[in-house]
Protein backbone atom coordinates (compact mmCIF):
# COMPACT_ATOMS: atom_id res chain seq x y z
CA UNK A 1 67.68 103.14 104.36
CA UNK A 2 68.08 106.39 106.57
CA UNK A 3 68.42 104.46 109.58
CA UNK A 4 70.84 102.52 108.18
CA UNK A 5 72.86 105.08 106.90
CA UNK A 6 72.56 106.99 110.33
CA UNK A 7 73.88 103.88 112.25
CA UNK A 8 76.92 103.55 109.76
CA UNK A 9 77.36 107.22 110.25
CA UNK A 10 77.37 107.04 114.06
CA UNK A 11 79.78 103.88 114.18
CA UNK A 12 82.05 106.15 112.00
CA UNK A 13 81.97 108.75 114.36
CA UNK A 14 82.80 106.43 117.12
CA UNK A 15 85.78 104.96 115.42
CA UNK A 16 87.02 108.60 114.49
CA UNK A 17 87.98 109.02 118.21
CA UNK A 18 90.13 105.80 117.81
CA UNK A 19 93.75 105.88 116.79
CA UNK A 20 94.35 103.99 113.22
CA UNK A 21 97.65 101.94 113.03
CA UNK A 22 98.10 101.57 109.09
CA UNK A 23 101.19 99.50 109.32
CA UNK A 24 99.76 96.44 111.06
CA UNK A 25 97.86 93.42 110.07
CA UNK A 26 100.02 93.30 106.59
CA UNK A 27 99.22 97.14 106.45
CA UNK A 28 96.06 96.69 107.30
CA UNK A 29 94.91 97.90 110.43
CA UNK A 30 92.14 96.40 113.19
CA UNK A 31 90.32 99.60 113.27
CA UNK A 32 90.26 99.84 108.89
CA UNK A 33 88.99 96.60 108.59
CA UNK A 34 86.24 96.76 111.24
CA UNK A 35 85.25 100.24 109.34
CA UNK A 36 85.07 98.07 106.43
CA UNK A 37 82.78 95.57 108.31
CA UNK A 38 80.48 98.16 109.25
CA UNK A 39 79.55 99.85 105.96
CA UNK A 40 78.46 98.20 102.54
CA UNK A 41 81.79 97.91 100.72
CA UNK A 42 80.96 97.13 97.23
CA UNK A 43 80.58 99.68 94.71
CA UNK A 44 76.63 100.11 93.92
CA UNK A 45 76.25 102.76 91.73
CA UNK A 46 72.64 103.66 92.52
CA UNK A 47 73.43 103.66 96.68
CA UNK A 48 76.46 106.54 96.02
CA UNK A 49 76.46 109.39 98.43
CA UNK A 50 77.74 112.26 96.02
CA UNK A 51 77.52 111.95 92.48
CA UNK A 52 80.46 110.61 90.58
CA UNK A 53 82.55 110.89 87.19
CA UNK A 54 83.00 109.18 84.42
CA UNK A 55 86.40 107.78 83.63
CA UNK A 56 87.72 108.21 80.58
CA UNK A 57 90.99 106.15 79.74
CA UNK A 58 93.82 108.21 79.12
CA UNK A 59 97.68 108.21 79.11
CA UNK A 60 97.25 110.56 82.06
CA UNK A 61 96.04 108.43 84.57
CA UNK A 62 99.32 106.83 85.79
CA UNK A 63 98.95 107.08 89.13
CA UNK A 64 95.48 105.49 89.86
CA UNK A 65 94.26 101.73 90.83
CA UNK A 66 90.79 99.62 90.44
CA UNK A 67 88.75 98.31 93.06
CA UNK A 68 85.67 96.95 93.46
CA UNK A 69 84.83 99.10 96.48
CA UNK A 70 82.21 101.92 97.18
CA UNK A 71 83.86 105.23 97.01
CA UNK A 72 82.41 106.31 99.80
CA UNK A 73 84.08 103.85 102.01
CA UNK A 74 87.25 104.34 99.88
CA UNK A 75 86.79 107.85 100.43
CA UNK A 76 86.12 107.71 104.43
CA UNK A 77 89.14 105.38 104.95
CA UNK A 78 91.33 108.06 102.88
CA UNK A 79 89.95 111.26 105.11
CA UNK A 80 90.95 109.31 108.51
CA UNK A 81 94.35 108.58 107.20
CA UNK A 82 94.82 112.72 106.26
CA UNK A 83 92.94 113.76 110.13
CA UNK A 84 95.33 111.20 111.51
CA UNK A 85 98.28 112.52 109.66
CA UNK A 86 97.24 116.39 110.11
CA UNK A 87 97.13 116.59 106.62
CA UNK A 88 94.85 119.29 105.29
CA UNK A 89 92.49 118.93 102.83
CA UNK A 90 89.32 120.19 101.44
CA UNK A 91 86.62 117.66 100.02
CA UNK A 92 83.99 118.05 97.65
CA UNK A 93 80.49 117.78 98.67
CA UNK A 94 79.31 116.76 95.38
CA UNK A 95 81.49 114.49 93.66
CA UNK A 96 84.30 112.27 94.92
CA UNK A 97 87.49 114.20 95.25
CA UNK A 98 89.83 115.39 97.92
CA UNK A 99 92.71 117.84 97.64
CA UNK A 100 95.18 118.01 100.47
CA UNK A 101 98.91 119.02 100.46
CA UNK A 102 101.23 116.88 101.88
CA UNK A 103 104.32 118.76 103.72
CA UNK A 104 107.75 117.76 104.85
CA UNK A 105 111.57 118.40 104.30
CA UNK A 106 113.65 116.79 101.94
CA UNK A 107 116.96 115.27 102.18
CA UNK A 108 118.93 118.60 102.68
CA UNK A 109 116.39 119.87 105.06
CA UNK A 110 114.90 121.77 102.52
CA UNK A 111 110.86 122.38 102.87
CA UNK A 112 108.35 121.21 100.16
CA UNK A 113 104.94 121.02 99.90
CA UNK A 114 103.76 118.82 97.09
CA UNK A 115 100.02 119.74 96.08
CA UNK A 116 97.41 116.76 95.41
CA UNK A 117 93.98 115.42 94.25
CA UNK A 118 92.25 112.14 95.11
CA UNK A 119 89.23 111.59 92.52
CA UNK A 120 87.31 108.44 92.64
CA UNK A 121 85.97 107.86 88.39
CA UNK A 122 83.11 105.00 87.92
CA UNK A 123 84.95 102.89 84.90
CA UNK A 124 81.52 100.43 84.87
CA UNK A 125 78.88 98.96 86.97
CA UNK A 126 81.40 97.01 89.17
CA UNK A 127 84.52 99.01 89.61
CA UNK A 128 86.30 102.21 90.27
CA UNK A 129 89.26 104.11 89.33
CA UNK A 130 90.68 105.77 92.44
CA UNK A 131 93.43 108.36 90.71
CA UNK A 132 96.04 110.40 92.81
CA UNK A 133 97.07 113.61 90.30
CA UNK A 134 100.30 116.16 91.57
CA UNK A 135 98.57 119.55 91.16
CA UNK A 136 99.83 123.40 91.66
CA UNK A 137 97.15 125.90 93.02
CA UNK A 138 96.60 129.17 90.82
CA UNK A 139 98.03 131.27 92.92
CA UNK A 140 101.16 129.00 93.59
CA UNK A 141 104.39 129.81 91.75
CA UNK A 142 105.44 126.10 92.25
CA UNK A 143 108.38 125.32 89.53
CA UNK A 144 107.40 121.79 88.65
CA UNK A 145 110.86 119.99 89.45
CA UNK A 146 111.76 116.26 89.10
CA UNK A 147 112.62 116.23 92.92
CA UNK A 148 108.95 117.05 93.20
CA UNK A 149 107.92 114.52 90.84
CA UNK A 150 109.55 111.77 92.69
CA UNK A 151 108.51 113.04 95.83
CA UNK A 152 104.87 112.48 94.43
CA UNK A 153 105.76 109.21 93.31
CA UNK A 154 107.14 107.58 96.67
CA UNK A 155 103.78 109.35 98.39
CA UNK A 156 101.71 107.70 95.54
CA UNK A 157 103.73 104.22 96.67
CA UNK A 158 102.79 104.43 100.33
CA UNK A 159 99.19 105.27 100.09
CA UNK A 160 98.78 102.43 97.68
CA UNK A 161 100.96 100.50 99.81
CA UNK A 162 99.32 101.28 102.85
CA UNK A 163 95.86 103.07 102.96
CA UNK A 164 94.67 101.72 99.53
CA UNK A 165 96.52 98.27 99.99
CA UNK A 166 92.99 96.73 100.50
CA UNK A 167 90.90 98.83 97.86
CA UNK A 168 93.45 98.08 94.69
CA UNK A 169 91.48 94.30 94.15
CA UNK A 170 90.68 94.10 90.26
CA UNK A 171 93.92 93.12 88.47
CA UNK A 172 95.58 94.91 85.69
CA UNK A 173 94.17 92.11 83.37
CA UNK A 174 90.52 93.10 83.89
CA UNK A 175 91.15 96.66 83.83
């Protein structure tokens, strides 16, 4: 198991020094989908890296998917996309969650920073909830706007659209 792991670890390191095109191959990309060849994809609860929550269903998970996939490959795709994009995050080395800010300007050429979590929830045995939450740090004065809100919402629609396209795999009917 521990050479195993070490192989999949090295053949990730080797494909970190490769550029990732996210917006070919239907949005998937060469490099993504040989990652994905490489590594165990399905979710195995006993073979988890970090440990991982519980979801609970709520009205507040609106912007999350299901999938069938391991978190930790959900999770290694996700942190290429931010290194690729310069994005900069912070990830938890116990659980599955990622907070990173994503910058830009808006349509008057105003600066924003919109503040975000990734957390990865075990629903059952077979699948995932991979949830995308806007946030505001303590220390941030942030005035939660509905600019920012939609902001949030068209970055929700591209990473599902384009990093996650693959991942989101159990339909809304087996949810």
């Amino acid at each position: 198991m521990a050479q195993k792991e070490q192989e999949r670890q090295e053949k990730l390191a080797m494909k970190a020094q490769g550029n990732v095109d996210y917006g070919s191959m239907g949005n998937r990309s060469i490099n993504v989908m040989e990652l994905l060849e490489q590594q165990e994809c399905a979710f195995v609860p006993d073979a988890l890296k970090k440990g991982i929550e519980t979801f609970e269903p709520s009205a507040t998970h609106k912007s999350c998917f299901y999938s069938t996939y391991s978190p930790d490959v959900i999770e290694d795709i996700f942190i290429k996309y931010l290194i690729d994009e310069k994005i900069e995050f912070t990830a938890s080395d116990n659980k599955y969650k990622l907070k990173f800010t994503q910058r830009g300007k808006d349509s008057e050429g105003e600066d924003y920073e919109i503040f975000m979590v990734l957390r990865i929830l075990k629903v059952d045995d077979s699948k995932v909830c991979v949830e995308l939450q806007r946030t505001f740090p303590k220390d941030a004065k942030q005035e939660i706007t509905k600019a920012n809100s939609v902001l949030f919402q068209e970055y929700y629609k591209t990473y599902t659209t384009s990093v996650f396209n693959v991942f989101d795999d159990v339909s809304s009917k087996a949810k």
